[in-house]
PDB file of N, CA and C in Angstrom:
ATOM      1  N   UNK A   1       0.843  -1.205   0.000  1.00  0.00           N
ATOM      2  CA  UNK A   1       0.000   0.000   0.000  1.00  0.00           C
ATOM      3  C   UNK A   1       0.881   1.259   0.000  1.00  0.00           C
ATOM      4  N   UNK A   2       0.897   2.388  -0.892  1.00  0.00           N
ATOM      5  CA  UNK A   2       1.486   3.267  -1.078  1.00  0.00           C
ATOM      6  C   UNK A   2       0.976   3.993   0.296  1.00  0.00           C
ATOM      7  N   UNK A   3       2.064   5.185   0.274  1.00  0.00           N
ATOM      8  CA  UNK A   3       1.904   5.566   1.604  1.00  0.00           C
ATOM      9  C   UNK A   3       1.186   7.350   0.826  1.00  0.00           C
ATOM     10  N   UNK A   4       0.291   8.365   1.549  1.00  0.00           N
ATOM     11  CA  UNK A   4      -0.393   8.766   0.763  1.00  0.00           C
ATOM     12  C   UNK A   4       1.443  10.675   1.301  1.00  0.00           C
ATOM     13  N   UNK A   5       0.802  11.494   0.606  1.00  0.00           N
ATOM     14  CA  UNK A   5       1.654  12.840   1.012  1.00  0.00           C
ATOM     15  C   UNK A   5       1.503  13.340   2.366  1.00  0.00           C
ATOM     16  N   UNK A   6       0.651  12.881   2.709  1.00  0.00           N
ATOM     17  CA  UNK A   6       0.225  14.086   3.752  1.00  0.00           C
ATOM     18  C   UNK A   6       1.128  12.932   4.932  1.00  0.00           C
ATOM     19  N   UNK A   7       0.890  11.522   5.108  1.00  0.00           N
ATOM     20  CA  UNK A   7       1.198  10.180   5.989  1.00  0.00           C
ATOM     21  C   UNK A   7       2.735  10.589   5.707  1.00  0.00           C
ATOM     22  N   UNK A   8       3.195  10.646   4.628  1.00  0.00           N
ATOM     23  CA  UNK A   8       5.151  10.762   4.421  1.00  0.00           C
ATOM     24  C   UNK A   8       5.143  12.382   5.211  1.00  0.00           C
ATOM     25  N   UNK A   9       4.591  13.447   4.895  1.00  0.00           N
ATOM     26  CA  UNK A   9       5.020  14.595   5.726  1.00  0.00           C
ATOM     27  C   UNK A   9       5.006  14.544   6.659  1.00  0.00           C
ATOM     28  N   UNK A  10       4.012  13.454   7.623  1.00  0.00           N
ATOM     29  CA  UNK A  10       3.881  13.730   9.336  1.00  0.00           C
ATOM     30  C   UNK A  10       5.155  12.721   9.370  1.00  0.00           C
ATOM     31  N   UNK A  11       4.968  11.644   9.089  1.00  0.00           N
ATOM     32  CA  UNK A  11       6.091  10.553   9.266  1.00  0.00           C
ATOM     33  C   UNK A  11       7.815  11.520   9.291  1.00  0.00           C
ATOM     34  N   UNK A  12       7.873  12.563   8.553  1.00  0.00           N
ATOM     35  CA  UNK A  12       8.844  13.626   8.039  1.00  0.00           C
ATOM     36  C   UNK A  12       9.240  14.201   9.349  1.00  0.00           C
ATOM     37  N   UNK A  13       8.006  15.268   9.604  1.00  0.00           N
ATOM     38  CA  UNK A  13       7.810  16.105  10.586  1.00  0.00           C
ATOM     39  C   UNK A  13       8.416  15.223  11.813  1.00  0.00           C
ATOM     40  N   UNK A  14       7.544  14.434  12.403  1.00  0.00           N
ATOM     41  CA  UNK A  14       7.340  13.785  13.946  1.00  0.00           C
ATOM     42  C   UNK A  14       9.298  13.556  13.693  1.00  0.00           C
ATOM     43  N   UNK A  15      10.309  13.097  12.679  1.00  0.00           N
ATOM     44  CA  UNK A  15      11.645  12.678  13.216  1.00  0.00           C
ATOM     45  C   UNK A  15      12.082  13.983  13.359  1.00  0.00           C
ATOM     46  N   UNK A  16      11.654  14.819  12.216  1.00  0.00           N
ATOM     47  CA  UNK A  16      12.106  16.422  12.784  1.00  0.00           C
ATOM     48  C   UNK A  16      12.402  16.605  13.902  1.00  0.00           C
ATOM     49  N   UNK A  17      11.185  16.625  14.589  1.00  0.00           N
ATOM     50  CA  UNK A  17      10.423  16.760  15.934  1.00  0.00           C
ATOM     51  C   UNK A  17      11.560  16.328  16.780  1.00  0.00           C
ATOM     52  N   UNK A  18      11.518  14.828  16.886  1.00  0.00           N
ATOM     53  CA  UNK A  18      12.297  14.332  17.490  1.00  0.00           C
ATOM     54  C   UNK A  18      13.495  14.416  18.266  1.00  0.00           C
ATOM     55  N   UNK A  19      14.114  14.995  16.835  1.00  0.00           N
ATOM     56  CA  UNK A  19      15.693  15.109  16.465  1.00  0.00           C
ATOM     57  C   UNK A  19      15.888  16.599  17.434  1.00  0.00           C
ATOM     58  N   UNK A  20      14.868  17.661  17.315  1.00  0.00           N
ATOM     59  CA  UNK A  20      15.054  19.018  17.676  1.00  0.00           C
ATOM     60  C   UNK A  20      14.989  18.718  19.020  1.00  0.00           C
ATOM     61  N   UNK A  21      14.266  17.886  19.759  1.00  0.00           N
ATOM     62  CA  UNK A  21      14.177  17.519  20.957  1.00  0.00           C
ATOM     63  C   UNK A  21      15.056  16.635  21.498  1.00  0.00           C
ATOM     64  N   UNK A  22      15.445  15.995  20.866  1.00  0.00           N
ATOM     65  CA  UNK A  22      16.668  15.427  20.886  1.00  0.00           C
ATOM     66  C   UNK A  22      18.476  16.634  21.466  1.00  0.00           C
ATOM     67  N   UNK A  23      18.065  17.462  20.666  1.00  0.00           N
ATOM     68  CA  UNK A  23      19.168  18.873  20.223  1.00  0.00           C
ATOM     69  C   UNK A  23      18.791  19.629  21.500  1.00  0.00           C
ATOM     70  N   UNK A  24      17.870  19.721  21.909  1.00  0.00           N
ATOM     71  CA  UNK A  24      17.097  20.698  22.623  1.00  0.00           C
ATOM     72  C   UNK A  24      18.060  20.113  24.123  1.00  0.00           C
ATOM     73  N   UNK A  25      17.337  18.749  24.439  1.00  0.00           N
ATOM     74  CA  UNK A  25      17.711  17.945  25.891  1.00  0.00           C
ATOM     75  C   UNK A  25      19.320  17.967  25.764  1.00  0.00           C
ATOM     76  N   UNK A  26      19.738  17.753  25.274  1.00  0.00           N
ATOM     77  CA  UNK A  26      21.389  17.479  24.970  1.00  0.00           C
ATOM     78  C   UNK A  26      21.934  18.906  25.239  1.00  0.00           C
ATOM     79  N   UNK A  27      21.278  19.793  24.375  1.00  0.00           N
ATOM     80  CA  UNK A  27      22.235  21.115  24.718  1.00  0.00           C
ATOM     81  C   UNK A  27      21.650  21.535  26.432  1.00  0.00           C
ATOM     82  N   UNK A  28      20.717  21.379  26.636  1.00  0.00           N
ATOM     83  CA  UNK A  28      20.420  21.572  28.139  1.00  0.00           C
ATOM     84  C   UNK A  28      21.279  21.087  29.281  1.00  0.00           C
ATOM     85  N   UNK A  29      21.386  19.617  28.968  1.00  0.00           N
ATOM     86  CA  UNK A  29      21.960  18.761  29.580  1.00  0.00           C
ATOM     87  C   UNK A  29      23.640  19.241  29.972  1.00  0.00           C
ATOM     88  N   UNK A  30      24.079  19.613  28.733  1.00  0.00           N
ATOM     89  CA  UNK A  30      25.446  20.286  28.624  1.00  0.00           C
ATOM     90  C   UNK A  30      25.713  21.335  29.460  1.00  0.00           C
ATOM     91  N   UNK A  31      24.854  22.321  29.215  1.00  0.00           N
ATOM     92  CA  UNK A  31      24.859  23.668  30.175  1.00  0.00           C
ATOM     93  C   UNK A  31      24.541  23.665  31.420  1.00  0.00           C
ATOM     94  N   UNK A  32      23.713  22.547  31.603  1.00  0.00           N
ATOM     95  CA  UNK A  32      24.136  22.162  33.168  1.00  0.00           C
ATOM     96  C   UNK A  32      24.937  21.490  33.716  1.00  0.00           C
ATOM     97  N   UNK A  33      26.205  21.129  32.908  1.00  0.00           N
ATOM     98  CA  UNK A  33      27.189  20.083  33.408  1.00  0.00           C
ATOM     99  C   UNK A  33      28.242  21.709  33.343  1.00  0.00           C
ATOM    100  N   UNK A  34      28.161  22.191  32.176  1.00  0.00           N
ATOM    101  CA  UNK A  34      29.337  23.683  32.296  1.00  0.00           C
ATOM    102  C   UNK A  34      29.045  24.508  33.460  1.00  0.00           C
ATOM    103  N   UNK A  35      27.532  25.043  33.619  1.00  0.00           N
ATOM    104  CA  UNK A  35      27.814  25.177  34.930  1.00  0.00           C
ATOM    105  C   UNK A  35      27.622  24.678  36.784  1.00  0.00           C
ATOM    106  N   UNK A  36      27.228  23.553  36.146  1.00  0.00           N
ATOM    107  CA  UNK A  36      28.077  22.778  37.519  1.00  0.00           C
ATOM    108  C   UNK A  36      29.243  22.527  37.413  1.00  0.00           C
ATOM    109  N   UNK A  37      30.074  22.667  36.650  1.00  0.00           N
ATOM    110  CA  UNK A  37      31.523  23.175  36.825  1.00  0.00           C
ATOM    111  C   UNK A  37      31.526  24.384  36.886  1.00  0.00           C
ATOM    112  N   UNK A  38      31.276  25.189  36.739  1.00  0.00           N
ATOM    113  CA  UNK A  38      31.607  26.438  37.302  1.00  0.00           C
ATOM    114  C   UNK A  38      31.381  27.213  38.195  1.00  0.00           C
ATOM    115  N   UNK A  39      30.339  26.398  38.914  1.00  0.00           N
ATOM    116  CA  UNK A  39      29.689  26.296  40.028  1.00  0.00           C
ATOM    117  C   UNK A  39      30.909  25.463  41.390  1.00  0.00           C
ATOM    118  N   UNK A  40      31.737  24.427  40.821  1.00  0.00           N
ATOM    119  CA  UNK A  40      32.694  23.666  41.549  1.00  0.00           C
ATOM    120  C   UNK A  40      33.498  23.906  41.759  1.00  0.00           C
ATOM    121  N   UNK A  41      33.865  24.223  40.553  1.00  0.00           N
ATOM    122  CA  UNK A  41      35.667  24.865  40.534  1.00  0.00           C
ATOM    123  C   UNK A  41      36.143  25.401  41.777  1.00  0.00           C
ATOM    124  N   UNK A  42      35.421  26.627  41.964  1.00  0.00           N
ATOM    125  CA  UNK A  42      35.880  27.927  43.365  1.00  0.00           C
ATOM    126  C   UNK A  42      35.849  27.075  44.206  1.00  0.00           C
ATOM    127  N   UNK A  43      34.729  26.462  44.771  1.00  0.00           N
ATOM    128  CA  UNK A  43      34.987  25.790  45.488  1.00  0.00           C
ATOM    129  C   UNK A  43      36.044  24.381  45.964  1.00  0.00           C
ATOM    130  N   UNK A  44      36.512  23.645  44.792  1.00  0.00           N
ATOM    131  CA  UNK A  44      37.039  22.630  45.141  1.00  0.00           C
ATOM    132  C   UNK A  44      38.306  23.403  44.782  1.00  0.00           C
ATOM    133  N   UNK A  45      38.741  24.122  44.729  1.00  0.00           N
ATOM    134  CA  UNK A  45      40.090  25.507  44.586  1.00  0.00           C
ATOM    135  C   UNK A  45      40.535  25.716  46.045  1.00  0.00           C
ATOM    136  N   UNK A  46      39.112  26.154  46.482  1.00  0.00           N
ATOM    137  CA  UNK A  46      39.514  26.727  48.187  1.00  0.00           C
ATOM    138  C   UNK A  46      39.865  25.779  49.043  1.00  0.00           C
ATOM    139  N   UNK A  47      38.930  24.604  48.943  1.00  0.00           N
ATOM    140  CA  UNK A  47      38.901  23.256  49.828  1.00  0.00           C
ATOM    141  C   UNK A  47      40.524  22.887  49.304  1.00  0.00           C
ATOM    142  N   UNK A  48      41.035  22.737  48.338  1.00  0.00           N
ATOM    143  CA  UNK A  48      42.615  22.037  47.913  1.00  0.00           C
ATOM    144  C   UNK A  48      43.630  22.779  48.315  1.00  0.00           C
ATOM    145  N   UNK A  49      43.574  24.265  48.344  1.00  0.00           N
ATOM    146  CA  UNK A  49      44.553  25.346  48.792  1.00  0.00           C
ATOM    147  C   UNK A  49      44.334  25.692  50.551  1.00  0.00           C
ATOM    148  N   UNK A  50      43.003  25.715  51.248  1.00  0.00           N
ATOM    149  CA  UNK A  50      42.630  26.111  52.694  1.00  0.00           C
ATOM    150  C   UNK A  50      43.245  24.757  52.771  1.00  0.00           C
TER     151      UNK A  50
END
């Protein structure tokens, strides 16, 4: 059964979707690991030098 235009555009769309959410969680994920390091640093600086 052929698949009709409109069924291939959502099928299209929804990995779009996906993928951006995909991009979205990941870059989030990141910026909270940069600054929980930068959040650490000072501190595990003072604790190694005090």
């Amino acid at each position: 059964m052929a698949k009709t235009q409109s069924a291939k555009l959502l099928e299209y769309s929804g990995r779009q979707v996906r993928r951006a959410i995909y991009l979205v969680v990941g870059l989030f994920i990141l910026f909270l690991i940069v600054m929980g390091i930068i959040w650490a640093v000072p501190r595990i600086w003072h604790w190694a030098i005090g």
